[in-house]
PDB file of N, CA and C in Angstrom:
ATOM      1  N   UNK A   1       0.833  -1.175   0.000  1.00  0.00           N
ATOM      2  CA  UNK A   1       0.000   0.000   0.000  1.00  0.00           C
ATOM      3  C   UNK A   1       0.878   1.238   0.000  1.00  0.00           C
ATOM      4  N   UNK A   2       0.434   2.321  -0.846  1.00  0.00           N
ATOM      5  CA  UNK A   2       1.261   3.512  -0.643  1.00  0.00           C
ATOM      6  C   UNK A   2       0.637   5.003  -0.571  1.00  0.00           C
ATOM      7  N   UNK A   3      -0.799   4.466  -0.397  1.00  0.00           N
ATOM      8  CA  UNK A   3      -1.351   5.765  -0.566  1.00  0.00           C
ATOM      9  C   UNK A   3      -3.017   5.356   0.282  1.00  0.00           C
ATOM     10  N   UNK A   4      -3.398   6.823   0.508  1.00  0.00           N
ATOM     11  CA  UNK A   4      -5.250   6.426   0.924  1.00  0.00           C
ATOM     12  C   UNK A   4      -5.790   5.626   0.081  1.00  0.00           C
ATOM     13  N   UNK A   5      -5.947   6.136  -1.383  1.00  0.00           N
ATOM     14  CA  UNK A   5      -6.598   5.183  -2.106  1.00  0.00           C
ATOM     15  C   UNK A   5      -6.473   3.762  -2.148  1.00  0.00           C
ATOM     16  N   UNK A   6      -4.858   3.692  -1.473  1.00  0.00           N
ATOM     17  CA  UNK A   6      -5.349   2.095  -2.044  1.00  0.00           C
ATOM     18  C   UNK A   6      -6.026   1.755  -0.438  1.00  0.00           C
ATOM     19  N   UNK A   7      -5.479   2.093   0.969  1.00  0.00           N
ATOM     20  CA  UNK A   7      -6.197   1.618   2.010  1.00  0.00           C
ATOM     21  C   UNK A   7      -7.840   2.050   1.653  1.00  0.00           C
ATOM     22  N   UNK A   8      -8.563   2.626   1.122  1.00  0.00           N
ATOM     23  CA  UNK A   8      -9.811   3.181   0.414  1.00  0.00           C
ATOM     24  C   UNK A   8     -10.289   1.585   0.060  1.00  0.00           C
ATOM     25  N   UNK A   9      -9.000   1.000  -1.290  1.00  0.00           N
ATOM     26  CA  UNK A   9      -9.423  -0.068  -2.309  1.00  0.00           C
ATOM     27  C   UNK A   9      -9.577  -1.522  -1.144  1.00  0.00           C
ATOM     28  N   UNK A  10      -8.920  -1.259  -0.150  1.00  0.00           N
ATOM     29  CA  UNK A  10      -8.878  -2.330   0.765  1.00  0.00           C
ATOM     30  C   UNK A  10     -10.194  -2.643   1.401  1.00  0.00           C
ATOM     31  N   UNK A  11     -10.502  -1.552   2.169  1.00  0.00           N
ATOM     32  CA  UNK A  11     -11.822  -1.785   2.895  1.00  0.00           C
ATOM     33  C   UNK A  11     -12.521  -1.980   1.642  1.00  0.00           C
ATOM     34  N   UNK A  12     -12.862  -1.313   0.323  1.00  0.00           N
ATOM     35  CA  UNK A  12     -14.240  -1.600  -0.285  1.00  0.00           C
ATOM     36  C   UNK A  12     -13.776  -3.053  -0.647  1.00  0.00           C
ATOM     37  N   UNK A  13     -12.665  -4.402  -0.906  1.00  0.00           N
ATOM     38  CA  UNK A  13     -12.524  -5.307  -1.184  1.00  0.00           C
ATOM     39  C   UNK A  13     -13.416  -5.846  -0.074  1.00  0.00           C
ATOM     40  N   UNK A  14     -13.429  -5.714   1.354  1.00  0.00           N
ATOM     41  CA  UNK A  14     -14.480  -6.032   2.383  1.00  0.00           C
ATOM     42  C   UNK A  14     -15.943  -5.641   2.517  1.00  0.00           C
ATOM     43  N   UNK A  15     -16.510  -4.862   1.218  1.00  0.00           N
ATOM     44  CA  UNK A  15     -17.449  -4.592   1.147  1.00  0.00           C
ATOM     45  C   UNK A  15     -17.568  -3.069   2.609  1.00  0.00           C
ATOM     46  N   UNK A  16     -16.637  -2.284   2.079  1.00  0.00           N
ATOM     47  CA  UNK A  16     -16.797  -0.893   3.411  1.00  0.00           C
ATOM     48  C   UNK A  16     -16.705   0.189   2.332  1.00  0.00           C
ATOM     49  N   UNK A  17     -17.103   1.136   2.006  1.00  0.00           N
ATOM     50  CA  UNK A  17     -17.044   2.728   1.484  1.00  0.00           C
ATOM     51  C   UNK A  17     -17.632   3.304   2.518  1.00  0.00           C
ATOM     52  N   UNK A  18     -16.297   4.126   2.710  1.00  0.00           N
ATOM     53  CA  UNK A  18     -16.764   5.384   4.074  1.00  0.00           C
ATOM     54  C   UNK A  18     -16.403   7.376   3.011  1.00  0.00           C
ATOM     55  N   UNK A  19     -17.535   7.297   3.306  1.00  0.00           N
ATOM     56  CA  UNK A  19     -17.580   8.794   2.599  1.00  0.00           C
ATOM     57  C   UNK A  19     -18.687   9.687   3.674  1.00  0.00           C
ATOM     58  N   UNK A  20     -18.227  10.721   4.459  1.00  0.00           N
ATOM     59  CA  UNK A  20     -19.074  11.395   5.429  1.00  0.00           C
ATOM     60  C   UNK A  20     -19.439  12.856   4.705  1.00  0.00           C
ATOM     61  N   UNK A  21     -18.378  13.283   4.162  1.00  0.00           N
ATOM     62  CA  UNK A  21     -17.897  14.691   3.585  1.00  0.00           C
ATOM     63  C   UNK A  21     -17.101  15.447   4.746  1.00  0.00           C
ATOM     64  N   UNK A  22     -16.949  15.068   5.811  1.00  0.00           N
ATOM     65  CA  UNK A  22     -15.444  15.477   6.818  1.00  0.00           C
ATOM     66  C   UNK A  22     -14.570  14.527   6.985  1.00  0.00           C
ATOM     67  N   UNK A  23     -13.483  14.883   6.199  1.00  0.00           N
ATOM     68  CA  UNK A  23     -12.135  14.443   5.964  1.00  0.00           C
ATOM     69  C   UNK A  23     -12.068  13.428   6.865  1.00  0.00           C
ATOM     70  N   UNK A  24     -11.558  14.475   8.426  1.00  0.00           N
ATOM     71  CA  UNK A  24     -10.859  13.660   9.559  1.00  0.00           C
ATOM     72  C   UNK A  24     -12.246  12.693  10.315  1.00  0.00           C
ATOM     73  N   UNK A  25     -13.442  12.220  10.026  1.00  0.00           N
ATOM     74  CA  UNK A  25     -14.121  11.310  10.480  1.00  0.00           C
ATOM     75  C   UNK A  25     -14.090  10.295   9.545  1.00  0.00           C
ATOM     76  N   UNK A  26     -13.810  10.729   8.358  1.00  0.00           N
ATOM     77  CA  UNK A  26     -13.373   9.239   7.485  1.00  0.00           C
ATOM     78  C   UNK A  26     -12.387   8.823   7.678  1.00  0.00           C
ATOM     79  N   UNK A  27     -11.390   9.452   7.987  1.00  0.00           N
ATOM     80  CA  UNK A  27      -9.731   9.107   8.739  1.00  0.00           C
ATOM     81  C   UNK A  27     -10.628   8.256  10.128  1.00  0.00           C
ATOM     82  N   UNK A  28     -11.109   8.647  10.659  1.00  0.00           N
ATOM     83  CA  UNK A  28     -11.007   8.122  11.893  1.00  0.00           C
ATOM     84  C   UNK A  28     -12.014   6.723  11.699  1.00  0.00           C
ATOM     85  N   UNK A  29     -13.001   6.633  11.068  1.00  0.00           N
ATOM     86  CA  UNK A  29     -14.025   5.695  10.451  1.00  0.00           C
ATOM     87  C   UNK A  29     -12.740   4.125   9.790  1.00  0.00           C
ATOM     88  N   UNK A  30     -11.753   4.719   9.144  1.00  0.00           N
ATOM     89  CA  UNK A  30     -11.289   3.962   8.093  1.00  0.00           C
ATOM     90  C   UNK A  30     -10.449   2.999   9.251  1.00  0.00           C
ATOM     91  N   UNK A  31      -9.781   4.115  10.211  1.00  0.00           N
ATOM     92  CA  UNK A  31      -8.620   3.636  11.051  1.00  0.00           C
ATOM     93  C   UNK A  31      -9.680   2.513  12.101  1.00  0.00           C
ATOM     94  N   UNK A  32     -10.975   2.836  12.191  1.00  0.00           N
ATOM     95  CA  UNK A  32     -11.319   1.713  13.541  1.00  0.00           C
ATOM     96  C   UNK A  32     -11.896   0.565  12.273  1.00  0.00           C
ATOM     97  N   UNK A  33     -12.034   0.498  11.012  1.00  0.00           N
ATOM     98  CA  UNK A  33     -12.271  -0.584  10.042  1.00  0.00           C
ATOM     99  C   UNK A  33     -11.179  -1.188   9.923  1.00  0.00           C
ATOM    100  N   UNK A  34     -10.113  -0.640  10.016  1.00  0.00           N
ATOM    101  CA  UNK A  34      -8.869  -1.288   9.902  1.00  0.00           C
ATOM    102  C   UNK A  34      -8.202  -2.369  10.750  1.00  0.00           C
ATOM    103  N   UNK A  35      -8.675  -1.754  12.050  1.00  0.00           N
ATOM    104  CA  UNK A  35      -8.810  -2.321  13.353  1.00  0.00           C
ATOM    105  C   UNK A  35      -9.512  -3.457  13.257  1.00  0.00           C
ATOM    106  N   UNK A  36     -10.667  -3.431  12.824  1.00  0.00           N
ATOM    107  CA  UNK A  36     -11.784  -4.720  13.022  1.00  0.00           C
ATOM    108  C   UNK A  36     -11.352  -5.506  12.097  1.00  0.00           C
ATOM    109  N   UNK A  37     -10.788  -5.034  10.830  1.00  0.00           N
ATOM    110  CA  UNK A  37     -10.238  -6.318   9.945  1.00  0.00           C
ATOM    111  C   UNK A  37      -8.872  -7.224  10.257  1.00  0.00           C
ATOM    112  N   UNK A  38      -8.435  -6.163  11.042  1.00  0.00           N
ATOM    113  CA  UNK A  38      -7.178  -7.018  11.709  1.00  0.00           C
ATOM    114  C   UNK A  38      -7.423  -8.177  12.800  1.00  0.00           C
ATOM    115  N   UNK A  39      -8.487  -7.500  13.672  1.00  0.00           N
ATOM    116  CA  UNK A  39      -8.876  -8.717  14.793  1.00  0.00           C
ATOM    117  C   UNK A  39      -9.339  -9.370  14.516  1.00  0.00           C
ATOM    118  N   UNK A  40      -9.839  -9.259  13.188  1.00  0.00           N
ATOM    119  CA  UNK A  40     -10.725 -10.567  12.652  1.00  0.00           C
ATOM    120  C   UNK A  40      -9.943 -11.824  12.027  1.00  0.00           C
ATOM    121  N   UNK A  41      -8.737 -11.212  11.410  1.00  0.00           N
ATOM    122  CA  UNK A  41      -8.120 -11.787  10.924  1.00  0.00           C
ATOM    123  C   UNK A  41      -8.528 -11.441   9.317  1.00  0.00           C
ATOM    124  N   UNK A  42      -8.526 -10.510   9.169  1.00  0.00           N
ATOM    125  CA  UNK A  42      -8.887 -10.698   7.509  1.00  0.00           C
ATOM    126  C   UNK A  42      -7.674 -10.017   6.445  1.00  0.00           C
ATOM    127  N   UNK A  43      -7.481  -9.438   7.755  1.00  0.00           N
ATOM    128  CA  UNK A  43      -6.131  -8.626   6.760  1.00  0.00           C
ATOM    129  C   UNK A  43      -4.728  -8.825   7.442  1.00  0.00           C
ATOM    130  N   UNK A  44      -3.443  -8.772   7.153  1.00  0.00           N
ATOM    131  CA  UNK A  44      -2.199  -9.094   7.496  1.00  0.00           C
ATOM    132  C   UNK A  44      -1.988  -8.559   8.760  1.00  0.00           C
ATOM    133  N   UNK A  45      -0.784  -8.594   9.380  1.00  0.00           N
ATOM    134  CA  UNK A  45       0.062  -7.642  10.289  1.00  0.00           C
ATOM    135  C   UNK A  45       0.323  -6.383   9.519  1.00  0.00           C
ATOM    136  N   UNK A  46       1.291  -6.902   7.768  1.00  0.00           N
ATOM    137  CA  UNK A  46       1.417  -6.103   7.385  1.00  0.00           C
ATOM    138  C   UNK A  46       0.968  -5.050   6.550  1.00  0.00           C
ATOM    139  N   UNK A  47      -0.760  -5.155   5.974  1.00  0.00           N
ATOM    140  CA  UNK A  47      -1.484  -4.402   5.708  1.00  0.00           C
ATOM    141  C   UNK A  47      -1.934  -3.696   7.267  1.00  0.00           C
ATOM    142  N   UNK A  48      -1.939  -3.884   7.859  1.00  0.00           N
ATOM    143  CA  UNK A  48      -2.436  -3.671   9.111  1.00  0.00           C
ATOM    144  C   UNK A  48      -1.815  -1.975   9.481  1.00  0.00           C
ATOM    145  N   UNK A  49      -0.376  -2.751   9.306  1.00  0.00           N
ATOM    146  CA  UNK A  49       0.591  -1.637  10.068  1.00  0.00           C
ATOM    147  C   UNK A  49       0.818  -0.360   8.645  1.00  0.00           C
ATOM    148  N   UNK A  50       1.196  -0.929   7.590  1.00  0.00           N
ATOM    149  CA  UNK A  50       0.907  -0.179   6.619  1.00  0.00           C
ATOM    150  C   UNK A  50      -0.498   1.232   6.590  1.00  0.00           C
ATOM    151  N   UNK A  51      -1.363   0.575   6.316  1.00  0.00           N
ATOM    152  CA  UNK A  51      -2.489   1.689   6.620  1.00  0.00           C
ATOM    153  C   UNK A  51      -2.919   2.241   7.336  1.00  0.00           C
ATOM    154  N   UNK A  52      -2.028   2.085   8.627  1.00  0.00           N
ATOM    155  CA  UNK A  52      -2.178   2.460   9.567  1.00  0.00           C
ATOM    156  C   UNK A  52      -1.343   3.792   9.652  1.00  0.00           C
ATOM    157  N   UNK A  53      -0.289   3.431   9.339  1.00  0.00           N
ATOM    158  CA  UNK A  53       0.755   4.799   8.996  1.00  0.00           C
ATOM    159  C   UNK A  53       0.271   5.224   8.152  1.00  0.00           C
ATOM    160  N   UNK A  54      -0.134   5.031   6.738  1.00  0.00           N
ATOM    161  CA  UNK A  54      -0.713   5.734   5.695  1.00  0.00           C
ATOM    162  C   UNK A  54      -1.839   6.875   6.562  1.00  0.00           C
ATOM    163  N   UNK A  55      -3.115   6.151   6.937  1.00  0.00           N
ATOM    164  CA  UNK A  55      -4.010   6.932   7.796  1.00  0.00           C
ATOM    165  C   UNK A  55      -3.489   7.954   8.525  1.00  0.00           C
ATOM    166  N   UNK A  56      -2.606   7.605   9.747  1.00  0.00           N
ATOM    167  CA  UNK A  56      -1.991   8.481  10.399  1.00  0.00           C
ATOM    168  C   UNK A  56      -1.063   9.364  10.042  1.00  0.00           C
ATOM    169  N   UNK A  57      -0.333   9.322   8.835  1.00  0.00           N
ATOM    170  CA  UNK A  57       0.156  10.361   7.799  1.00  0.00           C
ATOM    171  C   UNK A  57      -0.922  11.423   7.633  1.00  0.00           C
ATOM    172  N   UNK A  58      -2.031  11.188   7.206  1.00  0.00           N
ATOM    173  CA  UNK A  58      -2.994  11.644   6.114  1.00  0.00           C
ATOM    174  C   UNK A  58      -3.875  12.847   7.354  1.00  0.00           C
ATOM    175  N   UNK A  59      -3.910  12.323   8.509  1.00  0.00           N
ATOM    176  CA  UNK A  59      -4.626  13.195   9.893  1.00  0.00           C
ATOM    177  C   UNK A  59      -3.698  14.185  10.324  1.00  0.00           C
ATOM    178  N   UNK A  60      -2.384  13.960  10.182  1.00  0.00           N
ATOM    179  CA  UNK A  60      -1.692  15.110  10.185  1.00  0.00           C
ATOM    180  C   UNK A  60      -1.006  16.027   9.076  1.00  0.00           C
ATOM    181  N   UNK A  61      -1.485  15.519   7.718  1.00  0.00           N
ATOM    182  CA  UNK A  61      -1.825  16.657   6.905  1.00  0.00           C
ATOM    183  C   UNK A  61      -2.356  17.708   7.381  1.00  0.00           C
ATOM    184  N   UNK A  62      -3.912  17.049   8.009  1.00  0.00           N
ATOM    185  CA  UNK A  62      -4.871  17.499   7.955  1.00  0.00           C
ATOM    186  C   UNK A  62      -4.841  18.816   9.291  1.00  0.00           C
ATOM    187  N   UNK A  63      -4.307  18.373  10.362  1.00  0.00           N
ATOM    188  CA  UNK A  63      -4.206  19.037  11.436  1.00  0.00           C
ATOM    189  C   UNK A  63      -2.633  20.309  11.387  1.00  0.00           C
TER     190      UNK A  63
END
């Protein structure tokens, strides 16, 4: 992964599109989906940790 879009392309592969129209609640929406796909086991360690930094990159654009 190297960008939002593709953590974006990830969740909708799980059937998730998060679109609110405020930035930082889709940041924050995407980051606790990310979460639940990890405990579930659906996604890696290393997608995990990846979009996770991606996300957390992207919130301090923002801030």
């Amino acid at each position: 992964m190297k960008n939002l879009f593709d953590v974006m392309q990830l969740l909708k592969k799980y059937g998730t599109v998060i679109y609110t129209g405020d930035k930082q609640a889709d940041l924050e929406m995407m980051e606790d989906e990310i979460r639940e796909l990890y405990q579930l086991q659906f996604i890696t360690a290393k997608e995990f940790a990846s979009a996770l930094l991606i996300i957390r990159g992207r919130k301090e654009d923002l801030s």
